[in-house]
Protein backbone atom coordinates (compact mmCIF):
# COMPACT_ATOMS: atom_id res chain seq x y z
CA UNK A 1 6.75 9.85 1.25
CA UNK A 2 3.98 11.05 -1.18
CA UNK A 3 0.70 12.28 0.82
CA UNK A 4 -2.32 12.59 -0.53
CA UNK A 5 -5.37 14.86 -0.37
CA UNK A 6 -8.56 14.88 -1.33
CA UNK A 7 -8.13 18.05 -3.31
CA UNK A 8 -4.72 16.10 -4.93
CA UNK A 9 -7.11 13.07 -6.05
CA UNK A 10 -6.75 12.67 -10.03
CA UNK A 11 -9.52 13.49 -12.39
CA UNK A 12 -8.67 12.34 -15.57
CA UNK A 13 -6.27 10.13 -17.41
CA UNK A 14 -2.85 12.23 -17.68
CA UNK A 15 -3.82 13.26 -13.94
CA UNK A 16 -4.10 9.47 -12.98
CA UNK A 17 -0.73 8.92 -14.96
CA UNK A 18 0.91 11.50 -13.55
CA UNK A 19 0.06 10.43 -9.84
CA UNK A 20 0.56 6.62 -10.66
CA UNK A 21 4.48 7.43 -12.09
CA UNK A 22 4.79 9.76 -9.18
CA UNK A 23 4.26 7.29 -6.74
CA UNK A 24 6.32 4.46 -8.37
CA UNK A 25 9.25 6.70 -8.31
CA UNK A 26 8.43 7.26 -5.15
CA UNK A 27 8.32 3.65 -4.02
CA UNK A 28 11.69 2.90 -5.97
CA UNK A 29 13.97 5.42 -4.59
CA UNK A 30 12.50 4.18 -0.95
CA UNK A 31 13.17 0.50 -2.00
CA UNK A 32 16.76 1.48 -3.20
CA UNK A 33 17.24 2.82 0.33
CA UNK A 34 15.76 0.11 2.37
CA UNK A 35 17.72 -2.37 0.13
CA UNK A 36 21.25 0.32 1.37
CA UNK A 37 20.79 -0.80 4.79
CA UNK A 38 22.40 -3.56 7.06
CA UNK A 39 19.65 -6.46 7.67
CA UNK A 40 19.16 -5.36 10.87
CA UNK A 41 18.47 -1.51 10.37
CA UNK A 42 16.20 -2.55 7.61
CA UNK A 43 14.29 -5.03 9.42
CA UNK A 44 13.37 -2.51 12.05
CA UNK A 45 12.61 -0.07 9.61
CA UNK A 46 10.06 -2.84 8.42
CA UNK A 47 9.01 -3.54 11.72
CA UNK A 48 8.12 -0.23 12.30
CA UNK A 49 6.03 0.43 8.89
CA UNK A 50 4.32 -2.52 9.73
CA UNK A 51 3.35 -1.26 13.06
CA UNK A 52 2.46 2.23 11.50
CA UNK A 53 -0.14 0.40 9.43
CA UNK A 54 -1.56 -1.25 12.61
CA UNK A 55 -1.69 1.55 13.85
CA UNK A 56 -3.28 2.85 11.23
CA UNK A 57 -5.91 0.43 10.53
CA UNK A 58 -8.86 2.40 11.08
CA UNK A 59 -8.35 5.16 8.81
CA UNK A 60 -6.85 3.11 6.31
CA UNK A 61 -10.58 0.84 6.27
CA UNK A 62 -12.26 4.18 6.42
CA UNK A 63 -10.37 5.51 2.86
CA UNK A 64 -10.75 1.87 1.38
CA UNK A 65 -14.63 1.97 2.58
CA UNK A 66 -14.45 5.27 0.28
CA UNK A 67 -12.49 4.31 -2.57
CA UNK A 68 -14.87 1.13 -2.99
CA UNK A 69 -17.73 3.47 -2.94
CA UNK A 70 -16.41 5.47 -6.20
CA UNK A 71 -15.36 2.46 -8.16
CA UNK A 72 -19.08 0.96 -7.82
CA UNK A 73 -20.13 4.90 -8.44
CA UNK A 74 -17.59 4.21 -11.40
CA UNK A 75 -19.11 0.86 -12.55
CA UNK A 76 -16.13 -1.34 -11.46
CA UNK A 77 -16.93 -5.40 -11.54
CA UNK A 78 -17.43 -7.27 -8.43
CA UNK A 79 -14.89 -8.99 -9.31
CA UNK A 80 -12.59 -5.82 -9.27
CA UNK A 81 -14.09 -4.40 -6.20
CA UNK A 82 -13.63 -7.71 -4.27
CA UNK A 83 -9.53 -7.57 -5.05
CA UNK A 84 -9.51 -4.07 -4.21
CA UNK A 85 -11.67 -4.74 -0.65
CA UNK A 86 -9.49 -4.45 2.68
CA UNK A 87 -10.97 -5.81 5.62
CA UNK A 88 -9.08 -6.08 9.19
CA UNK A 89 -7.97 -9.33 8.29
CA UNK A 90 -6.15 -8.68 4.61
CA UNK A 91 -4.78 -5.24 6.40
CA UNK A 92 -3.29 -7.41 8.97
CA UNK A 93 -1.54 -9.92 6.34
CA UNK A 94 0.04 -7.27 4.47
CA UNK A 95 1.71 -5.43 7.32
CA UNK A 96 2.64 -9.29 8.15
CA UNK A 97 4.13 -9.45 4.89
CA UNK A 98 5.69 -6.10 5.28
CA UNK A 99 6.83 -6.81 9.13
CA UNK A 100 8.55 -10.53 7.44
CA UNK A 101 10.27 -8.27 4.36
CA UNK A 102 7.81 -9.07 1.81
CA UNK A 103 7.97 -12.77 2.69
CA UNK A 104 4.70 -14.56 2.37
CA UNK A 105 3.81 -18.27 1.68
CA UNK A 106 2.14 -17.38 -1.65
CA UNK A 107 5.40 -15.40 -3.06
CA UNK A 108 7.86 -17.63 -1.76
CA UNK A 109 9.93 -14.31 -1.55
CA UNK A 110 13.11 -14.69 0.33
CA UNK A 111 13.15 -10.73 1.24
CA UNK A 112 16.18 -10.04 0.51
């Protein structure tokens, strides 16, 4: 997993493009993994991100609280800012989502 410091935030462009491919590497090799497993083994290993980001909730508000602060610095639209806005209750849905496989009523994703 990829972690992230405040001295590793990106800059510029390249820097921003850089990070972004970096991460969705990241993310693919770790879904080509997950998908590797039995059901089982990957549902727990679901179960147990999900409960990492509950876990996690307060520091995760705290960062979003701080990356919503430099996109208005930035000039993003309300609009934008209002998508990218986590509150306890959106934090909760996604580890939901993540805790069901990616299942949610407004994918219709099967999870598998």
């Amino acid at each position: 997993m990829t972690s992230l410091s405040a001295a590793a935030v990106p800059v510029d462009a390249a820097d921003c493009e850089a990070l972004v491919r970096a991460l969705a590497s990241d993310a693919r090799k770790a879904q080509r993994q997950l998908a590797a497993l039995p059901s089982d083994a990957r549902a727990a290993a679901l179960h147990l991100a999900a409960d990492a980001l509950r876990a996690a909730t307060p520091q995760v508000l705290a960062a979003n609280a701080q990356d919503l602060a430099a996109g208005r610095a930035r000039g993003l639209s309300g609009a934008m800012l209002d998508r990218l806005a986590l509150d306890e209750t959106r934090l909760a849905g996604i580890a939901d989502a993540v805790a069901g496989g990616g299942r949610s009523a407004r994918s219709g994703g099967s999870g598998d």
